[in-house]
Protein backbone atom coordinates (compact mmCIF):
# COMPACT_ATOMS: atom_id res chain seq x y z
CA UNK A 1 65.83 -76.57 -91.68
CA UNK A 2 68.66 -75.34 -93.99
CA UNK A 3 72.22 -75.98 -92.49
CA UNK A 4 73.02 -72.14 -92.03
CA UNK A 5 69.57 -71.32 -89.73
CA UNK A 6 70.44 -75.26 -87.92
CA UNK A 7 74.06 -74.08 -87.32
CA UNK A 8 72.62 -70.46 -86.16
CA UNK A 9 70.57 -72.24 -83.29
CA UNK A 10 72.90 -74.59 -82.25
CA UNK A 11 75.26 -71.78 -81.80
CA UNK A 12 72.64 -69.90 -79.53
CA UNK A 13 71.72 -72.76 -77.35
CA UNK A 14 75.58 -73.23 -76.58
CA UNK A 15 75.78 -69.50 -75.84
CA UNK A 16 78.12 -69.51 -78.07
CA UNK A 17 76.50 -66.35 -79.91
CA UNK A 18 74.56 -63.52 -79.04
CA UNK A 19 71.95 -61.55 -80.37
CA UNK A 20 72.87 -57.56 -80.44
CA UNK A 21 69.61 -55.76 -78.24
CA UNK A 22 68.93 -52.67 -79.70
CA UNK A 23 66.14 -50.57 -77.96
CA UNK A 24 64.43 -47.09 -79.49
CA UNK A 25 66.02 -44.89 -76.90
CA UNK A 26 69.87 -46.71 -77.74
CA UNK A 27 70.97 -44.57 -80.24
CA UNK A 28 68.85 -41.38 -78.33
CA UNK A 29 70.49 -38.01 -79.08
CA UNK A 30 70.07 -36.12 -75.52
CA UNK A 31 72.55 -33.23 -76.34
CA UNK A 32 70.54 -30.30 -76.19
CA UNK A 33 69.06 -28.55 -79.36
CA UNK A 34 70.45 -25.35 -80.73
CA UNK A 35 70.44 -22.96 -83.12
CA UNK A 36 73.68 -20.86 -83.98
CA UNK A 37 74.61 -17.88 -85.81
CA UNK A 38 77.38 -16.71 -87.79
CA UNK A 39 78.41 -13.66 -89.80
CA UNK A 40 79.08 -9.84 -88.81
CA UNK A 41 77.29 -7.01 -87.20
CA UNK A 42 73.38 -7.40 -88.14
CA UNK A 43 73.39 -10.12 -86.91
CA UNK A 44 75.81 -10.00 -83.62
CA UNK A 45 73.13 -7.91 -82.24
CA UNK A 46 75.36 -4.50 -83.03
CA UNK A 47 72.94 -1.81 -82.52
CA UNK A 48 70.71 -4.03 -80.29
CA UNK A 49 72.79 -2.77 -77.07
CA UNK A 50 72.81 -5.62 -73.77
CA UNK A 51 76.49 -6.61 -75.03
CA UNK A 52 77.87 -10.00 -73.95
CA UNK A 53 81.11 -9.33 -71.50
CA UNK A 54 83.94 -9.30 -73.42
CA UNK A 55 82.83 -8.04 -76.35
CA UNK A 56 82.08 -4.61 -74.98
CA UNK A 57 85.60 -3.47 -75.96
CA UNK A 58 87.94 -5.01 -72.86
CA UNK A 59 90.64 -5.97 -74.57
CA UNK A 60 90.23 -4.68 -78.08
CA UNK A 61 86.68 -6.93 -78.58
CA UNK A 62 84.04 -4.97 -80.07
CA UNK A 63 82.69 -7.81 -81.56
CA UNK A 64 78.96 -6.44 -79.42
CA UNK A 65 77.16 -9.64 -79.16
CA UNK A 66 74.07 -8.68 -78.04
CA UNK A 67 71.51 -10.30 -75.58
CA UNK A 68 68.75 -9.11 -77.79
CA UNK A 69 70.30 -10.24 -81.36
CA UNK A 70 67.77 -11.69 -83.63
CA UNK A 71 69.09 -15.80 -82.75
CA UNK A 72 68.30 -15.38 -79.29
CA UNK A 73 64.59 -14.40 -80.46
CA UNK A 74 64.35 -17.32 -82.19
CA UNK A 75 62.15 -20.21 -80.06
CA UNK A 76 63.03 -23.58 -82.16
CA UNK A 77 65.55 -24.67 -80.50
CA UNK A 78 66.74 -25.21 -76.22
CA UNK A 79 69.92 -23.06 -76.82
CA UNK A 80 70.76 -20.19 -79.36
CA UNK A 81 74.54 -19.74 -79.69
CA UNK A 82 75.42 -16.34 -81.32
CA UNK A 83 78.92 -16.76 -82.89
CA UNK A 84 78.90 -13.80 -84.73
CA UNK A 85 81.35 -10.96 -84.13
CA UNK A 86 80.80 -6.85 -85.60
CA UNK A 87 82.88 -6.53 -88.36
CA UNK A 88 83.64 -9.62 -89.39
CA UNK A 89 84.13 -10.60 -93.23
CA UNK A 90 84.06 -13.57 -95.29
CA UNK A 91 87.54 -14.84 -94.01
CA UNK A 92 86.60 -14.01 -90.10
CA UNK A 93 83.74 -16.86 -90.39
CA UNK A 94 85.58 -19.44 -92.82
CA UNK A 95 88.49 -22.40 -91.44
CA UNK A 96 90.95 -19.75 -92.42
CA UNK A 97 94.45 -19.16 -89.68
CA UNK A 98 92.28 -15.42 -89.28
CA UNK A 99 91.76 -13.08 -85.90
CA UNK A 100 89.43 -10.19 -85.60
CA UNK A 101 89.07 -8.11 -82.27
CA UNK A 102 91.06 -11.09 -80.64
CA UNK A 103 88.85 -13.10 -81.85
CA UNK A 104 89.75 -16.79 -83.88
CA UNK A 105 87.71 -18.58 -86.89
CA UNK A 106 84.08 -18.67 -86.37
CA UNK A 107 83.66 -21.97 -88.33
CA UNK A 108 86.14 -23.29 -85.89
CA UNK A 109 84.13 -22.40 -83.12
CA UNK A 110 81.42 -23.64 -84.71
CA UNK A 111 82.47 -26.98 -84.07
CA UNK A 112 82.98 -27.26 -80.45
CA UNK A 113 79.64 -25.91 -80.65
CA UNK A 114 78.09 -28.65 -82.48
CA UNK A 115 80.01 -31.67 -80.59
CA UNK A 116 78.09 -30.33 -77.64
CA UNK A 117 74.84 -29.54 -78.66
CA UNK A 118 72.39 -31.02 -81.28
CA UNK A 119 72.36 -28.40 -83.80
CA UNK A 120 69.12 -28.00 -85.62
CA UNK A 121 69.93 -24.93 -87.89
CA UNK A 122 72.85 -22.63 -88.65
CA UNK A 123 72.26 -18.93 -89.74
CA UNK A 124 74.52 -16.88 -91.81
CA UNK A 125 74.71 -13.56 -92.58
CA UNK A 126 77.81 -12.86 -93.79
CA UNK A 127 79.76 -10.14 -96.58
CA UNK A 128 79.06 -6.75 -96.33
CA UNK A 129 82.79 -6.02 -94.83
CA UNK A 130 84.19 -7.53 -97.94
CA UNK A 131 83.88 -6.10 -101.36
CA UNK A 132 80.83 -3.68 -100.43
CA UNK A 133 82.54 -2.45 -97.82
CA UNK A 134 79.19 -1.30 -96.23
CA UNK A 135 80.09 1.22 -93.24
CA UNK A 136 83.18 3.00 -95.40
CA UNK A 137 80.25 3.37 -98.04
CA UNK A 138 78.12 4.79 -95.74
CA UNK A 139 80.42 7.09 -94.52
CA UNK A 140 81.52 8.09 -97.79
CA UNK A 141 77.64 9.11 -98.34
CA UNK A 142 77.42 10.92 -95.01
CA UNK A 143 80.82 13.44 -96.52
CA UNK A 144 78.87 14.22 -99.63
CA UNK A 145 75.74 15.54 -97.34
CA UNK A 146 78.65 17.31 -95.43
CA UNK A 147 79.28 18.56 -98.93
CA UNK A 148 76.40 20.34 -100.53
CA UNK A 149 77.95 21.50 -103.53
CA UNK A 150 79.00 18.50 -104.99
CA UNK A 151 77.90 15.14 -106.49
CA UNK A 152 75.71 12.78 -104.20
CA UNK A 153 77.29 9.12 -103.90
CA UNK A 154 74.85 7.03 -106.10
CA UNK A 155 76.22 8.50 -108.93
CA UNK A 156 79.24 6.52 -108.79
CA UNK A 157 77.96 3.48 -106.46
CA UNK A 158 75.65 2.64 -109.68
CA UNK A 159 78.54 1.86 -111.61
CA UNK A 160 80.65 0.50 -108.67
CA UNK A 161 78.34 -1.86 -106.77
CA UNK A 162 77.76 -4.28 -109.31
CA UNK A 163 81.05 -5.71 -109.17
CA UNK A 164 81.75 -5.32 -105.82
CA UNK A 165 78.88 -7.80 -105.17
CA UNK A 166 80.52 -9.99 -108.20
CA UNK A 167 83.75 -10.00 -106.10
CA UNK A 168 81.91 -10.62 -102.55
CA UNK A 169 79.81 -13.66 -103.61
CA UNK A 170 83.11 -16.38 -104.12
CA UNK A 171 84.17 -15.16 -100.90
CA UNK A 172 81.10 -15.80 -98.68
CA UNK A 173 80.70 -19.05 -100.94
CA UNK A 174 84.08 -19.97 -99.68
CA UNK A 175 82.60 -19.47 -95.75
CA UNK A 176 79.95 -21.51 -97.03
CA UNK A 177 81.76 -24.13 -97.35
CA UNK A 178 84.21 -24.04 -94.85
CA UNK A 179 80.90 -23.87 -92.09
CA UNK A 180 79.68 -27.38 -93.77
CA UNK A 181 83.19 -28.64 -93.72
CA UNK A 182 83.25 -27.96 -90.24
CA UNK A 183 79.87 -29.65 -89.48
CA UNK A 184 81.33 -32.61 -91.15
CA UNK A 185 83.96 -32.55 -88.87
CA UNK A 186 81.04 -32.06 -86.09
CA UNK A 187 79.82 -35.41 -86.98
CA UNK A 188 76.55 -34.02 -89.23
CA UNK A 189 75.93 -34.74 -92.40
CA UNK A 190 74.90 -31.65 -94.70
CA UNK A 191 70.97 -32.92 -94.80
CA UNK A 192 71.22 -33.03 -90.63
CA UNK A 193 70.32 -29.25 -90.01
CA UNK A 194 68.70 -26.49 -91.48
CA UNK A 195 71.81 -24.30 -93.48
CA UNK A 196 70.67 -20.88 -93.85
CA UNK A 197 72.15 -17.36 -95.30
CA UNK A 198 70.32 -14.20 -95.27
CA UNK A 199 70.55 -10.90 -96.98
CA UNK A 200 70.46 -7.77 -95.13
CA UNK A 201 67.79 -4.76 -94.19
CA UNK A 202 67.72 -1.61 -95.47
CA UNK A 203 68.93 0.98 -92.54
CA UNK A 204 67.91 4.05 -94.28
CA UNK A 205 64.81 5.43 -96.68
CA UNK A 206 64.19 8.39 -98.38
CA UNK A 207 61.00 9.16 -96.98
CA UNK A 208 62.53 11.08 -93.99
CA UNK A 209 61.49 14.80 -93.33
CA UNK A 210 63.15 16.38 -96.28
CA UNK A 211 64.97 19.32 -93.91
CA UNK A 212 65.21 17.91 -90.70
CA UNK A 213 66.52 13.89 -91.37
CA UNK A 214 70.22 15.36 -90.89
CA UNK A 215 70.03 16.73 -87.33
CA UNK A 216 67.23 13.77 -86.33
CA UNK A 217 70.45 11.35 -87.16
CA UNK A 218 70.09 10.54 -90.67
CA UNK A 219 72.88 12.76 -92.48
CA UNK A 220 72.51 11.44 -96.23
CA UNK A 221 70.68 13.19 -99.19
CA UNK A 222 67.10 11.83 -99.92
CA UNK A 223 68.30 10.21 -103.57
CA UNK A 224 71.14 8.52 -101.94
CA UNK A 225 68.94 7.03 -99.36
CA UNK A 226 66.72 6.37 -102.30
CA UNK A 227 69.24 4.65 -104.33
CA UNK A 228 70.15 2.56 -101.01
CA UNK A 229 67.02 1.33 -100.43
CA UNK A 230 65.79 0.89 -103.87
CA UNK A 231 68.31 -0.70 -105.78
CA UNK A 232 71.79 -1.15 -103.74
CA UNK A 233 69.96 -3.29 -101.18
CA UNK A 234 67.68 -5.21 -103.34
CA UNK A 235 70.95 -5.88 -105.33
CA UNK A 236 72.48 -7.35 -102.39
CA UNK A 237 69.42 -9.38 -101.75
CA UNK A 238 69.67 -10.37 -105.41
CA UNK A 239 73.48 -11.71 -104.74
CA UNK A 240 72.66 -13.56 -101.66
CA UNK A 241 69.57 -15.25 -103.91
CA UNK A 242 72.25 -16.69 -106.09
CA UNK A 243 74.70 -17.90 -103.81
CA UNK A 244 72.01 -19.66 -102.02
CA UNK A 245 71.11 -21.39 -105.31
CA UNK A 246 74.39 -22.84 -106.09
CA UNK A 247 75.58 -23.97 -103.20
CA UNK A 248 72.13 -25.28 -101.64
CA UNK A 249 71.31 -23.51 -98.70
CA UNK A 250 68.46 -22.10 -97.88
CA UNK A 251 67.64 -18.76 -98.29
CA UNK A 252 65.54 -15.21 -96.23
CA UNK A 253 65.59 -12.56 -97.93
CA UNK A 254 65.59 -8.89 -95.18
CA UNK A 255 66.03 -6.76 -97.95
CA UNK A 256 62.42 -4.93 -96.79
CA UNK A 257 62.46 -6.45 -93.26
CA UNK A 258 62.48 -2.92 -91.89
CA UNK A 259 59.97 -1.27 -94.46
CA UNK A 260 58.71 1.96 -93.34
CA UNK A 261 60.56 1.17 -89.24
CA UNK A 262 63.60 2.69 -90.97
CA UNK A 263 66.38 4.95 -89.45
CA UNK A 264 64.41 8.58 -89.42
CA UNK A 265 60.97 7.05 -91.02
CA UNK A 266 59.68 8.25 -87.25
CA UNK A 267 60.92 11.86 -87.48
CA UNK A 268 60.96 13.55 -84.45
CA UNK A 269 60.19 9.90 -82.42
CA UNK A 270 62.00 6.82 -82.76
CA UNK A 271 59.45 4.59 -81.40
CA UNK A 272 58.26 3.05 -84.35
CA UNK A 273 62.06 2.79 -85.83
CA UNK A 274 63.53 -0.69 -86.26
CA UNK A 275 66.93 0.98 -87.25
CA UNK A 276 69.40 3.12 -85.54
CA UNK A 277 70.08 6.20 -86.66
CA UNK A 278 73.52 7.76 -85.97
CA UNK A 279 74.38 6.40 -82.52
CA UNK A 280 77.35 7.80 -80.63
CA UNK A 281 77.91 6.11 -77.34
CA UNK A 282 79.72 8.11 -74.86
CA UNK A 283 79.77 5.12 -72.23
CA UNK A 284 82.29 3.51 -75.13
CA UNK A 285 85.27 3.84 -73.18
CA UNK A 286 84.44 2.92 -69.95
CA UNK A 287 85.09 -1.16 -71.36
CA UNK A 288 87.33 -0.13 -74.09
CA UNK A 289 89.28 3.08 -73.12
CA UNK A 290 91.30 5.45 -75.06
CA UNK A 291 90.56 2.36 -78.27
CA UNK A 292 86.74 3.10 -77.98
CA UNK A 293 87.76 7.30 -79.26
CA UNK A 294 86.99 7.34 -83.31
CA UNK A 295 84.41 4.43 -85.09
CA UNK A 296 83.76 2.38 -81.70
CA UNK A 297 82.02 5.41 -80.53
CA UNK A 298 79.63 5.51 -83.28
CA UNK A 299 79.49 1.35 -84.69
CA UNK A 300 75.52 1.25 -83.52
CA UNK A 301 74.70 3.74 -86.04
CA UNK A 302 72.59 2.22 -88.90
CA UNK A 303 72.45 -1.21 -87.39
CA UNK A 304 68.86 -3.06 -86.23
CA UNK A 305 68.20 -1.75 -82.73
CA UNK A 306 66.38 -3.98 -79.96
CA UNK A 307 62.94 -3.99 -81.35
CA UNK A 308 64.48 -4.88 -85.04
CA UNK A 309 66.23 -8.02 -83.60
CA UNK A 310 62.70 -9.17 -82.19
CA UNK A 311 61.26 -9.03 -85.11
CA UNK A 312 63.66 -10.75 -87.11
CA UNK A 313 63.95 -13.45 -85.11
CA UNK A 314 60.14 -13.79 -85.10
CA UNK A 315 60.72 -13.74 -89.01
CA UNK A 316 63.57 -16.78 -88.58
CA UNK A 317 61.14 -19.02 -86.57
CA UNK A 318 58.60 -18.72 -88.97
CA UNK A 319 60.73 -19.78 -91.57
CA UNK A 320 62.84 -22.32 -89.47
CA UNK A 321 59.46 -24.00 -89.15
CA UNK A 322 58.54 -24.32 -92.71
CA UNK A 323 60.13 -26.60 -95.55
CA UNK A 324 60.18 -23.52 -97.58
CA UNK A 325 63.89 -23.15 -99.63
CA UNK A 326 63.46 -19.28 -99.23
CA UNK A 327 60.98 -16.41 -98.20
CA UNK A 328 61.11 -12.41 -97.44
CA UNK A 329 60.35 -11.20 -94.52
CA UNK A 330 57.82 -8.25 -94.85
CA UNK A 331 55.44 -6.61 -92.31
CA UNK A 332 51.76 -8.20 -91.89
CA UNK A 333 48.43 -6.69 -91.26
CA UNK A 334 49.02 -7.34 -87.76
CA UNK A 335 52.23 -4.78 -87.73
CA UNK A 336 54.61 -7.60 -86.86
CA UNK A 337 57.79 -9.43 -89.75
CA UNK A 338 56.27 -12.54 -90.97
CA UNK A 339 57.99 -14.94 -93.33
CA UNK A 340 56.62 -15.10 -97.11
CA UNK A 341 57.19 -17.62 -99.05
């Protein structure tokens, strides 16, 4: 017997030495599983009414996390965690000294989060409030319906948008990386959970009844909404591609999510309408008071309603449970979002 392996037993039969027991259930994670999501209004659940307390408006939080956002429809994981806040940009999610509607980092958060659960995936859908400024857009489109005599707003948003989603994309790469940073700090490495960023869904489409879409809630010309859904949208979805590819995340694409369930697609009936149309909530004030009078009354306009979120979130789990690096969500035979690779 060679000295070393001799010297080894002696050592045991002194008890001298012991032998480390390891057993399969040692090193057992039993924290429970979760999936969390980060970002701004589509995906908070604005629009998708059931609001979280405290994010009604008491206290200046309108950040309207809903009940029925599209993480809590997702069915991967024991817990969804919906960090997400309306209005929230780039900066709002990242590690940076920020506050929105009272509200601190989201990253940060995201932490605490992950110490106490066993995350599985993080969703992000993130950077419409910065460059793109999406709901000042909007509104500036809604003025030039107001306006009949002048120029629609595609016009200029084809020559605009392009760089505003230039400027956007190192900003929401920045968030990017502060959310892995903060995972790091967690305790995860970056191949531990499922990382990933979405684009968003087209709220309006031209194919509304050509006289009647402004007083059924849909005040915008037809080749605005055209230009929205056709190329502004799909150019978004093109930017969130990108940023997916170089910094490694996976990637679902919503840019037709909400084909032909658009704001107004119904006409006189909503019921087959994924997407608000202009939403003015009276009720506003009785959480936030005399701040709910202006944009609070009206921030569930153009956003995914209840039925929108559910089928999302049916998209997410599809696509949670593949190895796919991307897909689009698009509408199947059966009528319901499925995820395409």
């Amino acid at each position: 017997m060679p000295t070393t392996r001799l010297l080894a037993s002696v050592l045991l039969a002194a008890g001298l030495v012991t032998i480390p027991q390891f057993s399969p259930t040692a090193a057992a994670d039993d924290r429970p599983t979760a999936v969390v999501s980060l970002g701004d209004s589509a995906i908070s659940g604005e629009g998708a009414g059931d609001y979280e307390a405290g994010t009604r408006g008491e206290n200046g939080d309108w950040c309207h996390r809903s009940a029925n956002a599209l993480i809590h429809q997702t069915t991967v994981a024991q817990r969804t965690v919906n960090l997400a806040c309306s209005g929230a940009d780039s900066a709002d999610v990242s590690l940076a000294d920020t506050t929105h509607y009272g509200e601190g980092s989201q990253a940060r958060r995201l932490i605490d989060v992950a110490r106490s659960n066993r995350v599985l995936a993080v969703v992000l859908q993130v950077g419409a409030n910065d460059d793109p400024a999406f709901a000042d857009t909007l509104l500036g489109c809604i003025k030039r319906w107001i306006n009949p005599f002048g120029p629609g707003c595609a016009q200029d948003l084809r020559t605009q948008w392009p760089a505003r989603l230039a400027a956007m994309a190192p900003k929401v790469e920045k968030a990017v990386a502060d959310i892995k940073t903060a995972m790091r700090q967690a305790g995860y490495a970056d191949g531990d959970y499922r990382f990933v960023i979405t684009s968003y869904a087209s709220p309006i489409t031209e194919k509304m009844d050509a006289i009647k879409h402004g007083p059924q809630g849909c005040p915008l010309r037809l080749d605005d909404a055209a230009y929205g859904r056709t190329e502004a949208v799909p150019q978004f979805a093109d930017a969130f591609r990108a940023i997916a590819a170089r910094t490694g995340l996976s990637y679902l694409d919503f840019s037709r999510a909400t084909e032909a369930h658009e704001a107004c697609s119904g006409g006189d009936s909503t019921a087959t309408e994924w997407q608000n149309r202009v939403v003015v909530d009276p009720y506003a004030w009785v959480y936030g008071g005399l701040d709910s009078v202006g944009i609070h009354m009206a921030q569930q306009s153009f956003h995914p309603n209840a039925r929108g979120h559910a089928q999302l979130g049916r998209c997410l789990t599809e696509f949670l449970g593949t190895q796919a690096q991307a897909a689009r969500c698009l509408t199947g035979s059966d009528g319901a979002l499925h995820a395409v690779a």
